[in-house]
PDB file of N, CA and C in Angstrom:
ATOM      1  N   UNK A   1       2.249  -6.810  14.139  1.00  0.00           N
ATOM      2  CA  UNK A   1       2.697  -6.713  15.511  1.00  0.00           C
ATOM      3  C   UNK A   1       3.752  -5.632  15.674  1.00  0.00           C
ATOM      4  N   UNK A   2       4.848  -5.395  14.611  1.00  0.00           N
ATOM      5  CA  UNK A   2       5.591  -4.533  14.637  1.00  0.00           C
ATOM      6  C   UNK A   2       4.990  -2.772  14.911  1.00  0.00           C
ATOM      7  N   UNK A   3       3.730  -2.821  14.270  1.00  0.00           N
ATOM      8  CA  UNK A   3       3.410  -1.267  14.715  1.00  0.00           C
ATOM      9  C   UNK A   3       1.988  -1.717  15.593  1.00  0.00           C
ATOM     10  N   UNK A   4       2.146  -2.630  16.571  1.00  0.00           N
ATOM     11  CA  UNK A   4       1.730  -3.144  17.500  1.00  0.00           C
ATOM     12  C   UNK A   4      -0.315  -2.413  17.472  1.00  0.00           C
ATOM     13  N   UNK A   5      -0.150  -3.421  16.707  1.00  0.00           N
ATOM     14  CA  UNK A   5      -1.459  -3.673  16.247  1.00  0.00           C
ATOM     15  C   UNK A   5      -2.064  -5.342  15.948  1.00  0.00           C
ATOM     16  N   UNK A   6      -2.335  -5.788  17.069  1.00  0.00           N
ATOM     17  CA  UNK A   6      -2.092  -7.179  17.186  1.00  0.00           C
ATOM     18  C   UNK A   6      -3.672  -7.464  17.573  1.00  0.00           C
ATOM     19  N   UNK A   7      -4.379  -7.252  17.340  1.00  0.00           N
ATOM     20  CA  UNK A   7      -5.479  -8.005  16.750  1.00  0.00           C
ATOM     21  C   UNK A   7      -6.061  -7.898  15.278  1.00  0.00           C
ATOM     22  N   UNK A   8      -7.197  -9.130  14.666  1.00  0.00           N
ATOM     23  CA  UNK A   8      -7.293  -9.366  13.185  1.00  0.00           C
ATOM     24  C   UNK A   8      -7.746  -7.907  12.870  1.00  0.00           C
ATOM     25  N   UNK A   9      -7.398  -8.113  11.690  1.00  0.00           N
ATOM     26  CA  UNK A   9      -7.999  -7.081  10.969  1.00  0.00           C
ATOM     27  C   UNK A   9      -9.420  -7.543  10.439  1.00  0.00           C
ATOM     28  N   UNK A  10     -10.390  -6.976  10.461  1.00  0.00           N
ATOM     29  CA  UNK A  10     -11.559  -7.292  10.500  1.00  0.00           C
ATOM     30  C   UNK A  10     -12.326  -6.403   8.994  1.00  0.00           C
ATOM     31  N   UNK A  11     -11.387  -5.953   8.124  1.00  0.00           N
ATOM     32  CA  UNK A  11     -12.421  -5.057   7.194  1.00  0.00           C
ATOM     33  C   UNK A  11     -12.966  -5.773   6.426  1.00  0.00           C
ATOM     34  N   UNK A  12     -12.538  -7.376   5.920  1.00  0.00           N
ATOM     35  CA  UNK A  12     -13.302  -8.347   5.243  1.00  0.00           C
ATOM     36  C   UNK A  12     -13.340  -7.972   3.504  1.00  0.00           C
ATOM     37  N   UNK A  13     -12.183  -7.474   3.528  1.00  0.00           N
ATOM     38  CA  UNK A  13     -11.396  -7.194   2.005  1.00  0.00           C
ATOM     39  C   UNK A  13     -10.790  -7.933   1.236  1.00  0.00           C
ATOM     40  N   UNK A  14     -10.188  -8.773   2.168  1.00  0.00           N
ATOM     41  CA  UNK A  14      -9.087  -9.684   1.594  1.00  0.00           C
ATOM     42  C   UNK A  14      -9.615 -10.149   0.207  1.00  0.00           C
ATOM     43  N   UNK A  15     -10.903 -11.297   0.539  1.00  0.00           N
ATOM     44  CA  UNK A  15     -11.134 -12.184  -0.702  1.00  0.00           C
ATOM     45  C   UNK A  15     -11.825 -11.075  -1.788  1.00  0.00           C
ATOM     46  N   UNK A  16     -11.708  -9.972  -1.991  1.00  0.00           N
ATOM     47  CA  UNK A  16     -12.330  -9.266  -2.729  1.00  0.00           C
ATOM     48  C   UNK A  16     -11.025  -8.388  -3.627  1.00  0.00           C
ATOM     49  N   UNK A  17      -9.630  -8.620  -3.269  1.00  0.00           N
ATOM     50  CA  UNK A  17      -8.293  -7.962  -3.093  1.00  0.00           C
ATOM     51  C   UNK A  17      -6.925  -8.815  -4.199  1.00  0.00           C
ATOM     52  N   UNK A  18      -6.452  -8.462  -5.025  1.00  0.00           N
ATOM     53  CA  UNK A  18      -4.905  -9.120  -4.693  1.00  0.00           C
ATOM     54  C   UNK A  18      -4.297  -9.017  -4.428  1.00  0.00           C
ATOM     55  N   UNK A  19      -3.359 -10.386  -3.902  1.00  0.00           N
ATOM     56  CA  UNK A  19      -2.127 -10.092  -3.127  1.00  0.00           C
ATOM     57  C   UNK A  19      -1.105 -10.826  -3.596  1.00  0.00           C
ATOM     58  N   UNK A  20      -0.262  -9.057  -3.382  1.00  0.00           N
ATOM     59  CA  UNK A  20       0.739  -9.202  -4.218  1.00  0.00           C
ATOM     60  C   UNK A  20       1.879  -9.425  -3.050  1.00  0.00           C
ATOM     61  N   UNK A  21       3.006 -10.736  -3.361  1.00  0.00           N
ATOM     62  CA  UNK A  21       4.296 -10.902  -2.593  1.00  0.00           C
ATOM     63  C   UNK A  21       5.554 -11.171  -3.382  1.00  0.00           C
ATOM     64  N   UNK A  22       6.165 -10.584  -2.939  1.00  0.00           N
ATOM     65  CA  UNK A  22       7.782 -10.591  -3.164  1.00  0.00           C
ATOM     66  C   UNK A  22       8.678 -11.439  -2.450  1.00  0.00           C
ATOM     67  N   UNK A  23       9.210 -12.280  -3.191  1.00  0.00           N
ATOM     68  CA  UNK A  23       9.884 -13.524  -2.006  1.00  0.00           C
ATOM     69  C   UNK A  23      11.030 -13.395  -2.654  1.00  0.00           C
ATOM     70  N   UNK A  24      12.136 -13.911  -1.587  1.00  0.00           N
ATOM     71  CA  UNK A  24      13.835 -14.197  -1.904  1.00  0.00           C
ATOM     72  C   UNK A  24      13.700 -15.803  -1.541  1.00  0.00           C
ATOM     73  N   UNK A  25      13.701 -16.737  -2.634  1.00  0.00           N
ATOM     74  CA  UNK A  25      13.767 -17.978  -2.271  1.00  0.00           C
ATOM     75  C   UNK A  25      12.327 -18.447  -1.325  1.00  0.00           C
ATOM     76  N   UNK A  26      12.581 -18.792  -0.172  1.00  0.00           N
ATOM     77  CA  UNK A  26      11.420 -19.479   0.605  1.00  0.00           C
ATOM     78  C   UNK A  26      11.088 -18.144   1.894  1.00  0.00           C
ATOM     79  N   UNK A  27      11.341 -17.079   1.374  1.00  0.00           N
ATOM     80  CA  UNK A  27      11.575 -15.998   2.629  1.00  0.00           C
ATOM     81  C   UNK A  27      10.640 -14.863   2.159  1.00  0.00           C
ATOM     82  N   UNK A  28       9.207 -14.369   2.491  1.00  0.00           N
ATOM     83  CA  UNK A  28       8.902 -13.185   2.216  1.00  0.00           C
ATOM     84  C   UNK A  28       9.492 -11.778   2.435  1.00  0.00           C
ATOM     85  N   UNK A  29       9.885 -11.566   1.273  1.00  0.00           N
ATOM     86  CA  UNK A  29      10.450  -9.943   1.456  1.00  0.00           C
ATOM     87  C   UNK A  29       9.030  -9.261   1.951  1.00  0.00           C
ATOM     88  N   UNK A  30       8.570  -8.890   0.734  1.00  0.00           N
ATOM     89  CA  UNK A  30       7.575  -7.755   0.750  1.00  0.00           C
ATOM     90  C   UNK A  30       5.976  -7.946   0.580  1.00  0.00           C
ATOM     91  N   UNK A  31       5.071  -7.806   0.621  1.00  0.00           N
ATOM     92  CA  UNK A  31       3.617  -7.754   0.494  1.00  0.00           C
ATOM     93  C   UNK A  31       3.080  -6.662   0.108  1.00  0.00           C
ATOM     94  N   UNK A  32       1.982  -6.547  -0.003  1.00  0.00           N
ATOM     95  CA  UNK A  32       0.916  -5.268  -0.722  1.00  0.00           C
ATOM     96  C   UNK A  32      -0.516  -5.752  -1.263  1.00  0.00           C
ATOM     97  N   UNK A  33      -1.437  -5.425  -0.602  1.00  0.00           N
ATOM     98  CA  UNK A  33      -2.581  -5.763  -1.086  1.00  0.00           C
ATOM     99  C   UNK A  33      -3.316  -4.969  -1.980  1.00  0.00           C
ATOM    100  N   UNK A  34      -3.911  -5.355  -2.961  1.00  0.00           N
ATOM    101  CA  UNK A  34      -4.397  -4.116  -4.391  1.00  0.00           C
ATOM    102  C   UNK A  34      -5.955  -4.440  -4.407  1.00  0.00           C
ATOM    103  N   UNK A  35      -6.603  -3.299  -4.099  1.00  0.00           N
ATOM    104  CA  UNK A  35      -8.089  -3.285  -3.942  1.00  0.00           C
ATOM    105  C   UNK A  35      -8.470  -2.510  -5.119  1.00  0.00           C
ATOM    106  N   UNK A  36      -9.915  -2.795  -5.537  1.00  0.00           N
ATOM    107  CA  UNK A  36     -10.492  -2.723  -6.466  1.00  0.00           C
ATOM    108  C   UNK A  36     -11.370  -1.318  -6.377  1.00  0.00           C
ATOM    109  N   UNK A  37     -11.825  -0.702  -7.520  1.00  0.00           N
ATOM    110  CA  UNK A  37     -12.537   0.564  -7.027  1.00  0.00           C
ATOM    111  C   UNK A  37     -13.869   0.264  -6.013  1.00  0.00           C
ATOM    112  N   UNK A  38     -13.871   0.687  -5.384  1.00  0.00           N
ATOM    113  CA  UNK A  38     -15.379   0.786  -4.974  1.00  0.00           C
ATOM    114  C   UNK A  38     -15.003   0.049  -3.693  1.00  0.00           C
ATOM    115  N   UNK A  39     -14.021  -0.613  -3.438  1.00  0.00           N
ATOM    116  CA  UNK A  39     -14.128  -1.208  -1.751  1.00  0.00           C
ATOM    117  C   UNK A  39     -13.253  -0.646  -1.002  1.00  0.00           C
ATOM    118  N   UNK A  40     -11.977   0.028  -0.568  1.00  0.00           N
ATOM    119  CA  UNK A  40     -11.812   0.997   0.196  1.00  0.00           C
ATOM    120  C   UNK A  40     -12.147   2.330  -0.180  1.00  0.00           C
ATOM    121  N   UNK A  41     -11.948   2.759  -1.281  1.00  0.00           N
ATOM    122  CA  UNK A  41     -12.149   4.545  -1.530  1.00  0.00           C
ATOM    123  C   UNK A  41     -12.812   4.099  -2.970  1.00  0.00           C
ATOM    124  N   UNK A  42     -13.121   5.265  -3.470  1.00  0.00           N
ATOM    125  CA  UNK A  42     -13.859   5.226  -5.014  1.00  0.00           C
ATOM    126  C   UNK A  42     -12.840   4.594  -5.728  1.00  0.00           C
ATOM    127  N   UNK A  43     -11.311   5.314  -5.741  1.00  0.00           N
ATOM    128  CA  UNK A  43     -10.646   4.501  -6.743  1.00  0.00           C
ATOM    129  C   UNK A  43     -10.068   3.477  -6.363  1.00  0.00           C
ATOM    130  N   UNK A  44      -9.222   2.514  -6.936  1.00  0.00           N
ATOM    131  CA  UNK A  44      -8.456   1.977  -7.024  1.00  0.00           C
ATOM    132  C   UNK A  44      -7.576   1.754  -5.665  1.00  0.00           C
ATOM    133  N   UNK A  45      -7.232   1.122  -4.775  1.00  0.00           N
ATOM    134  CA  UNK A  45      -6.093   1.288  -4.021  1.00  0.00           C
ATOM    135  C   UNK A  45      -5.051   0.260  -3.572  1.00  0.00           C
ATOM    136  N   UNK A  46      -3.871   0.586  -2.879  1.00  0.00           N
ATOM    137  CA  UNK A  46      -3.119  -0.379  -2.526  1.00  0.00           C
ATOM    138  C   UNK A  46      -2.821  -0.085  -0.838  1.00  0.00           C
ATOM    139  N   UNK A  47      -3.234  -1.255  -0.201  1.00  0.00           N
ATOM    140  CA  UNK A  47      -2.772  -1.145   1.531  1.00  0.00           C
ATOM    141  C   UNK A  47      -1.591  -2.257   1.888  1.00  0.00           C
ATOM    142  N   UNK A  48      -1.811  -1.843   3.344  1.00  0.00           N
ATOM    143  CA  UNK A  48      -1.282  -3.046   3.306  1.00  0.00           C
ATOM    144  C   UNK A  48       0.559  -3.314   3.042  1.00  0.00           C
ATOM    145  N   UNK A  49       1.199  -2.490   2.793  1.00  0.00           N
ATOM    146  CA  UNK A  49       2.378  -2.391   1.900  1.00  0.00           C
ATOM    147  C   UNK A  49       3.565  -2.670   3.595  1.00  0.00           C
ATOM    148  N   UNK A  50       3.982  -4.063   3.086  1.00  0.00           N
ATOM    149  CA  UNK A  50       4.873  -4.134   4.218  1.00  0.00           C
ATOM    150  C   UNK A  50       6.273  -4.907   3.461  1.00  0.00           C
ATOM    151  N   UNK A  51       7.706  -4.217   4.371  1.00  0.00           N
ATOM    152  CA  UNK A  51       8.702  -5.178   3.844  1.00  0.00           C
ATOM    153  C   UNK A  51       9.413  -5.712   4.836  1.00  0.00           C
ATOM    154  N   UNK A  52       9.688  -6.985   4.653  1.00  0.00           N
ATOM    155  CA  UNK A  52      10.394  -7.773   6.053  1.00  0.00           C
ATOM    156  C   UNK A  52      11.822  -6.675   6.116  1.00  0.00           C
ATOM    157  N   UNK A  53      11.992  -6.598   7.562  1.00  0.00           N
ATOM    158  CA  UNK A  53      12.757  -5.962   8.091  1.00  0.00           C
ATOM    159  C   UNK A  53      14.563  -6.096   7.700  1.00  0.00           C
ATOM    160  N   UNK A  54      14.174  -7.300   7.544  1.00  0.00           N
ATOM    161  CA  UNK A  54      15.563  -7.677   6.807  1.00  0.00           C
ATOM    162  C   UNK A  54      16.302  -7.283   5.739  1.00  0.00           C
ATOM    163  N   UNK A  55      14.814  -6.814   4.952  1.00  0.00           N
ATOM    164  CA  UNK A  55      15.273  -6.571   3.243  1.00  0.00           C
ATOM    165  C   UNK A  55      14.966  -5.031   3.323  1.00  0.00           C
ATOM    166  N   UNK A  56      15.021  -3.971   3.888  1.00  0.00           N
ATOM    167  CA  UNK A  56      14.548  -2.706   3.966  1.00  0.00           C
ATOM    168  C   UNK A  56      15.961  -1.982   3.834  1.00  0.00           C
ATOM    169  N   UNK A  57      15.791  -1.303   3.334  1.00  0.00           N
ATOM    170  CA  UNK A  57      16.958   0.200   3.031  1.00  0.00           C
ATOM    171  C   UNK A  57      17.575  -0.816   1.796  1.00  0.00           C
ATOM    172  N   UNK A  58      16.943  -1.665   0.974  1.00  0.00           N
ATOM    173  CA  UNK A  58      17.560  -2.674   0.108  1.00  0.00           C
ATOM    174  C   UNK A  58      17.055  -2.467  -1.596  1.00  0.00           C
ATOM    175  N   UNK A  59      16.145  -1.714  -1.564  1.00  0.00           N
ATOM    176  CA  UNK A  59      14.846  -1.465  -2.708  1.00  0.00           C
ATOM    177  C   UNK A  59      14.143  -1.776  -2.774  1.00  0.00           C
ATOM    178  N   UNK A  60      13.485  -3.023  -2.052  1.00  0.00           N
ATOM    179  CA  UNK A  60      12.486  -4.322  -1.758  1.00  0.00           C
ATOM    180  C   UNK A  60      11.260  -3.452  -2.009  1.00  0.00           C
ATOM    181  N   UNK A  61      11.161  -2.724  -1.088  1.00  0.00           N
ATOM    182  CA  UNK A  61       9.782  -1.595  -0.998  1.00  0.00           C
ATOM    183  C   UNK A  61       9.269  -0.867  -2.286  1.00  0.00           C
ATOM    184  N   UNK A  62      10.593  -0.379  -2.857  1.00  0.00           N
ATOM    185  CA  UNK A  62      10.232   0.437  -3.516  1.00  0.00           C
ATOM    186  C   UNK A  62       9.933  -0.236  -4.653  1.00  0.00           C
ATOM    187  N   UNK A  63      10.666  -1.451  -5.280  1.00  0.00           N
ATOM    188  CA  UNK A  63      10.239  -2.561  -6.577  1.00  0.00           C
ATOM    189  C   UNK A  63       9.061  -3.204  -6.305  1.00  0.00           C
ATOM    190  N   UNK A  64       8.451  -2.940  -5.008  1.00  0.00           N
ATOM    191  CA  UNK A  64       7.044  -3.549  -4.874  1.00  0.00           C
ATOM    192  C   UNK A  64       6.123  -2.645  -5.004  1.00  0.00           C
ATOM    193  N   UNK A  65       6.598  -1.612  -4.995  1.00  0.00           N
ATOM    194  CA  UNK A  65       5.294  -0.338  -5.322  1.00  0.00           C
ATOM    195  C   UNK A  65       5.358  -0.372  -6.127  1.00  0.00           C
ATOM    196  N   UNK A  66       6.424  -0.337  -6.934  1.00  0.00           N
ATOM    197  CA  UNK A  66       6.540  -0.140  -8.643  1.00  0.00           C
ATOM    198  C   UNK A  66       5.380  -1.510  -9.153  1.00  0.00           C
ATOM    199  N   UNK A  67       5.671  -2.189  -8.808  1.00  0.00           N
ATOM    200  CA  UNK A  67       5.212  -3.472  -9.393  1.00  0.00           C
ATOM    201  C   UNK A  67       3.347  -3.462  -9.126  1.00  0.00           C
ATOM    202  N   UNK A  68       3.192  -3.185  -7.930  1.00  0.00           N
ATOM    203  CA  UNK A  68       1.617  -2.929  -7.363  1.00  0.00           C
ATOM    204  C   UNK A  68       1.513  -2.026  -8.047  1.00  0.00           C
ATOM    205  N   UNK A  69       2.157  -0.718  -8.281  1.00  0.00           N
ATOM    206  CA  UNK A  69       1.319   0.385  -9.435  1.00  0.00           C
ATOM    207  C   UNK A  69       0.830  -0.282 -10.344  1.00  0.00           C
ATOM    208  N   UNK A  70       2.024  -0.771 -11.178  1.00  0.00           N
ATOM    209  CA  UNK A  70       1.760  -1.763 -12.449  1.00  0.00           C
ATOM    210  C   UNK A  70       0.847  -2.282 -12.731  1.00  0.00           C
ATOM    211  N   UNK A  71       0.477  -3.385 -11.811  1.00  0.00           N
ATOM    212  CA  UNK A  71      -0.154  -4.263 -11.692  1.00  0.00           C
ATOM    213  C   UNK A  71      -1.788  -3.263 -11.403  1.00  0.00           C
ATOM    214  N   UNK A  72      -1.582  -2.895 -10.427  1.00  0.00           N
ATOM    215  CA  UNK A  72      -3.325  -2.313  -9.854  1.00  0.00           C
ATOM    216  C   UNK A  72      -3.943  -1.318 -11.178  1.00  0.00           C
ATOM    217  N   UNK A  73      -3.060  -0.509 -12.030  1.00  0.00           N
ATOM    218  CA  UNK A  73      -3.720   0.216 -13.361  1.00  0.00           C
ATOM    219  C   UNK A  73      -4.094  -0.832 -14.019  1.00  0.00           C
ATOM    220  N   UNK A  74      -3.348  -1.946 -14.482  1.00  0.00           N
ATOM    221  CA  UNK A  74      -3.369  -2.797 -15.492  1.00  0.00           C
ATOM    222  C   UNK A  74      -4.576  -3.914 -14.730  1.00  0.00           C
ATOM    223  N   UNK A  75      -4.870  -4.317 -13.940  1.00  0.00           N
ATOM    224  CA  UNK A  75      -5.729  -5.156 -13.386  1.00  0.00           C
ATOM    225  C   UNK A  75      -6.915  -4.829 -13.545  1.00  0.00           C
ATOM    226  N   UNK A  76      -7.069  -3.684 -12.574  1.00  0.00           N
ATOM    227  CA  UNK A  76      -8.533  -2.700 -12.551  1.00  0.00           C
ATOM    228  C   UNK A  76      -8.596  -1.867 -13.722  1.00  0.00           C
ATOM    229  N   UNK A  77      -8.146  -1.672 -14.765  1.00  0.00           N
ATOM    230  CA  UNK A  77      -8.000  -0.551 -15.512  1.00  0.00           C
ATOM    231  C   UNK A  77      -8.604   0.951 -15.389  1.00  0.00           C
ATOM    232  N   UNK A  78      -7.765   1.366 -14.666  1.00  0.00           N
ATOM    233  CA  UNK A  78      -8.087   2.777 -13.819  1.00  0.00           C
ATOM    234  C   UNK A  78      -6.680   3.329 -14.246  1.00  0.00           C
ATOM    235  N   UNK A  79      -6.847   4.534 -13.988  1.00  0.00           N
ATOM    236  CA  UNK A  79      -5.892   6.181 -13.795  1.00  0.00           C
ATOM    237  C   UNK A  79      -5.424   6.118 -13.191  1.00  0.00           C
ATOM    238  N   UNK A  80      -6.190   6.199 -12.153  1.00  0.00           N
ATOM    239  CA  UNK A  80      -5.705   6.863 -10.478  1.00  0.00           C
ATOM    240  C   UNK A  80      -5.863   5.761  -9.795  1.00  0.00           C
ATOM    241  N   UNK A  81      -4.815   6.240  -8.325  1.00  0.00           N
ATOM    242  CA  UNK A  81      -4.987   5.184  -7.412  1.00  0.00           C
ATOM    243  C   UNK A  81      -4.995   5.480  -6.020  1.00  0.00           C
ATOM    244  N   UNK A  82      -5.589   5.530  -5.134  1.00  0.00           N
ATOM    245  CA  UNK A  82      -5.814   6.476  -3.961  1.00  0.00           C
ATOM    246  C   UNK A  82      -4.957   5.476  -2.886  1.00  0.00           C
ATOM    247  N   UNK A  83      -4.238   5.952  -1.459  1.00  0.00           N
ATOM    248  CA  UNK A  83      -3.657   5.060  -0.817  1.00  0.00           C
ATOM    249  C   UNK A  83      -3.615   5.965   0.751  1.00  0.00           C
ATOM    250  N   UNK A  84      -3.567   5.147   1.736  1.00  0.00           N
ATOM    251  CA  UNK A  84      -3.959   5.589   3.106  1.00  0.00           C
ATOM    252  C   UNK A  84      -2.315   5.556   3.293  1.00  0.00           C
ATOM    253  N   UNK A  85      -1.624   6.552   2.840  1.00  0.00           N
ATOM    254  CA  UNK A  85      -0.047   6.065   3.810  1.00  0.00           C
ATOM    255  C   UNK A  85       0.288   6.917   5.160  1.00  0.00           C
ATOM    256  N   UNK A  86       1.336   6.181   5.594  1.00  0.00           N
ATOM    257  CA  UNK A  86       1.722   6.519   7.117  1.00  0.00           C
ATOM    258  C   UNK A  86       2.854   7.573   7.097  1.00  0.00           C
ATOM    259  N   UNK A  87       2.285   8.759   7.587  1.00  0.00           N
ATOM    260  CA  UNK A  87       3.015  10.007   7.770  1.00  0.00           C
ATOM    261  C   UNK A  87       4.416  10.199   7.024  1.00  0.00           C
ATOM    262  N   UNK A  88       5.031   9.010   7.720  1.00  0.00           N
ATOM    263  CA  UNK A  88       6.390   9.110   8.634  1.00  0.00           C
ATOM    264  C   UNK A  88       6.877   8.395   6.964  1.00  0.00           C
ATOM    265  N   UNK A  89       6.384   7.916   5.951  1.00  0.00           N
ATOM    266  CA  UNK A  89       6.360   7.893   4.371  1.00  0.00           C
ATOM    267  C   UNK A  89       6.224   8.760   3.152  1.00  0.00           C
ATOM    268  N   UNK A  90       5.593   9.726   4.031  1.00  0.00           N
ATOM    269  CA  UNK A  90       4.888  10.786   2.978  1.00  0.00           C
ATOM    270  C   UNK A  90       6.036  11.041   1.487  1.00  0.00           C
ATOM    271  N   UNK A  91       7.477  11.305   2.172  1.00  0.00           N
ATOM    272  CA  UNK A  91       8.451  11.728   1.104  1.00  0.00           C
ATOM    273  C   UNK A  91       8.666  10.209   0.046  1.00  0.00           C
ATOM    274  N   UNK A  92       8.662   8.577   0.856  1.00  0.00           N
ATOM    275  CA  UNK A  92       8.732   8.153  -0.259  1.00  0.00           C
ATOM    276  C   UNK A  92       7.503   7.583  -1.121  1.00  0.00           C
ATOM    277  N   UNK A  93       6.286   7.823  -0.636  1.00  0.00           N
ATOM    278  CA  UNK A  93       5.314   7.648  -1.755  1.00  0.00           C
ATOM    279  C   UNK A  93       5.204   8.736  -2.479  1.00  0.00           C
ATOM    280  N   UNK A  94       5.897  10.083  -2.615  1.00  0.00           N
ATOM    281  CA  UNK A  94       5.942  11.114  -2.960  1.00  0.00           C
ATOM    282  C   UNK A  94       7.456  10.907  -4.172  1.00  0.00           C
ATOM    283  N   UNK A  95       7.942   9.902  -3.742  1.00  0.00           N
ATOM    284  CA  UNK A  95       8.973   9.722  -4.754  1.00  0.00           C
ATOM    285  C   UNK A  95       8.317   9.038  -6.024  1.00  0.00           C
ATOM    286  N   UNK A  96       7.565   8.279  -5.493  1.00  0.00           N
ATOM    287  CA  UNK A  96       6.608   7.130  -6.577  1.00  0.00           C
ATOM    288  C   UNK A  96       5.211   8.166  -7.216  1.00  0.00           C
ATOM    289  N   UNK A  97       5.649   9.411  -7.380  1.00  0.00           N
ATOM    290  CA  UNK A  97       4.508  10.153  -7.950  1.00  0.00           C
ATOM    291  C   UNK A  97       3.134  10.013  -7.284  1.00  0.00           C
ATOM    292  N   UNK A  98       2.943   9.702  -6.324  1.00  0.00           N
ATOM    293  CA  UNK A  98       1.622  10.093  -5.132  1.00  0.00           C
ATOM    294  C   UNK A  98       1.805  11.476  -5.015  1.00  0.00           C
ATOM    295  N   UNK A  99       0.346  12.175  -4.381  1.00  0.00           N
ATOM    296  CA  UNK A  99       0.881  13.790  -4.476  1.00  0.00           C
ATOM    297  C   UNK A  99      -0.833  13.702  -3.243  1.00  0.00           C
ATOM    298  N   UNK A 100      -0.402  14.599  -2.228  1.00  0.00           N
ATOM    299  CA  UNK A 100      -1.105  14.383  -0.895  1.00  0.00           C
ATOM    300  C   UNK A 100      -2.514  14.524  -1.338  1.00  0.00           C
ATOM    301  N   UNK A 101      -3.993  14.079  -0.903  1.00  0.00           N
ATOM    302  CA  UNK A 101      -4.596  14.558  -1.238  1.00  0.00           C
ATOM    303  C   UNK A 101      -6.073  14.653  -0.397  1.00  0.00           C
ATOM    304  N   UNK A 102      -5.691  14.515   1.144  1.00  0.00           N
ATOM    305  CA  UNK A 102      -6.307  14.814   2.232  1.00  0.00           C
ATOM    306  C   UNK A 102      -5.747  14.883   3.522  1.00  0.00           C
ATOM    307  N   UNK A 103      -6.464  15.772   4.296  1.00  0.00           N
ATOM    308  CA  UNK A 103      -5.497  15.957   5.704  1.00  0.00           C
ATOM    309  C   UNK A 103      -4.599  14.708   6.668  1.00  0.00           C
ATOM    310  N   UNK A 104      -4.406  14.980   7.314  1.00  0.00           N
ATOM    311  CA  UNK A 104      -3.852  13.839   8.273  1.00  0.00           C
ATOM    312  C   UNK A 104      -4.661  13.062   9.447  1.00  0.00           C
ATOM    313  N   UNK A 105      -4.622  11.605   9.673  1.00  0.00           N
ATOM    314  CA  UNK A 105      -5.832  11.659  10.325  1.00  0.00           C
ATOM    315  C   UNK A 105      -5.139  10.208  10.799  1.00  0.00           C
ATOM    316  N   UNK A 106      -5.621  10.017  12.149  1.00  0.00           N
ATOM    317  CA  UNK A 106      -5.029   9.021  12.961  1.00  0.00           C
ATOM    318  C   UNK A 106      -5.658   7.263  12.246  1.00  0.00           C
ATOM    319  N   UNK A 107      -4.927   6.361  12.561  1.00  0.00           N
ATOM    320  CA  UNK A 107      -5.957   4.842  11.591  1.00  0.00           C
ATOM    321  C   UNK A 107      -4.757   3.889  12.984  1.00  0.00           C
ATOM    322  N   UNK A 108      -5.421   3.221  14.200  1.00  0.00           N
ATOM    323  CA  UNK A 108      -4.732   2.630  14.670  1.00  0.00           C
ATOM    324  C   UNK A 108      -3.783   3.480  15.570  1.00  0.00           C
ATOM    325  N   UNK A 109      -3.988   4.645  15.794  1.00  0.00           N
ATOM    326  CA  UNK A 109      -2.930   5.363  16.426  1.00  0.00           C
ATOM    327  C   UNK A 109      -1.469   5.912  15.337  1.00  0.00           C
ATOM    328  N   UNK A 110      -1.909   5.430  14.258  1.00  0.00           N
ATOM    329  CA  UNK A 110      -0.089   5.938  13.587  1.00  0.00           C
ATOM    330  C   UNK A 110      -1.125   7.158  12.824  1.00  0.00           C
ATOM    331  N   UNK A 111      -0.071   8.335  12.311  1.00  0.00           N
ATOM    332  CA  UNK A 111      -0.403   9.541  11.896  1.00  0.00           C
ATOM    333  C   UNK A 111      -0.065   8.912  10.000  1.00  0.00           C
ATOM    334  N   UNK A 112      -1.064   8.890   9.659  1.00  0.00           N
ATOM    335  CA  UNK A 112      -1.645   8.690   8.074  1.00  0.00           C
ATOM    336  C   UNK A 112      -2.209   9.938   7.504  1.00  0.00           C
ATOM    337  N   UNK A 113      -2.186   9.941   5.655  1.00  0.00           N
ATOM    338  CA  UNK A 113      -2.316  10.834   5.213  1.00  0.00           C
ATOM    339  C   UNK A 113      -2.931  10.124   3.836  1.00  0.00           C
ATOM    340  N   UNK A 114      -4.235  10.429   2.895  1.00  0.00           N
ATOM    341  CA  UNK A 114      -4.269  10.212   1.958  1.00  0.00           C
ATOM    342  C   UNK A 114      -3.496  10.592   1.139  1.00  0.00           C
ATOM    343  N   UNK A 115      -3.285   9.802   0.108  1.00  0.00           N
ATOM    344  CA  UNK A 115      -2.517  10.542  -1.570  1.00  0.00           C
ATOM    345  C   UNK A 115      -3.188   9.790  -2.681  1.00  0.00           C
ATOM    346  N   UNK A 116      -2.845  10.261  -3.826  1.00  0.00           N
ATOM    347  CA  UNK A 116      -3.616  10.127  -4.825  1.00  0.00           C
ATOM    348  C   UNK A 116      -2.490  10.132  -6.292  1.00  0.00           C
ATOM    349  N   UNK A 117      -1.910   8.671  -6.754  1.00  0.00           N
ATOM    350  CA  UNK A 117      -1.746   9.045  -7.973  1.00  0.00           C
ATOM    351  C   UNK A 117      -2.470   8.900  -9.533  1.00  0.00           C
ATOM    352  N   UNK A 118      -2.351   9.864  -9.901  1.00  0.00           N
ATOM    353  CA  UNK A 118      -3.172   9.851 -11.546  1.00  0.00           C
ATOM    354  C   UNK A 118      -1.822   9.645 -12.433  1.00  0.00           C
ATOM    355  N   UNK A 119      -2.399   8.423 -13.402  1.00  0.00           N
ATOM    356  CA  UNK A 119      -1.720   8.570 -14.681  1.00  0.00           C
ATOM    357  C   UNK A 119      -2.508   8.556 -16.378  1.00  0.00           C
TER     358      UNK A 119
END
């Protein structure tokens, strides 16, 4: 609802996905869903990547990417990991070694950009 997108999401990924959450006690910090090759892009990916508003400018985000990297090489056992992020991110999935790797292209109205990390 926050990037006011308030109906279901309908891609029918979920049960095919894990999901990964980050909690403080009984309170979700963070989320991230880790898809498998072959159901959003060829490789590997992670969507989905949200942190309660509360816990942001805190590291929350960034120990959950770390952790979804982790986790999505070691799960799927893949290299690379392809990810749909939102523009207005580019510099910090670019901190987490993502490196751009298709144009910019609207998903919902927000300005998104593929990236691609290999390890």
């Amino acid at each position: 609802m926050e990037q006011n997108c308030v109906y279901l999401d309908t891609d029918n990924k979920d049960l095919d996905s894990f999901h990964l959450c980050g909690w403080d006690k009984n309170e979700l910090v963070a989320y991230a869903r880790l898809l498998p090759p072959g159901l959003a892009y060829k490789e590997a990916s992670i969507g989905r990547v949200v942190t309660n508003p509360k816990y942001r400018k805190t590291g929350a985000g960034k120990a959950l990417m770390n952790h979804a990297i982790e986790k999505t090489l070691g799960q799927y056992k893949v290299s690379e990991i392809k990810i749909g992020a939102q523009l207005y991110l580019l510099s910090f999935y670019t901190s987490l070694e993502f490196k751009q790797s298709g144009p910019e292209y609207l998903e919902d109205g927000i300005p998104h950009v593929e990236m691609t990390l290999s390890k």
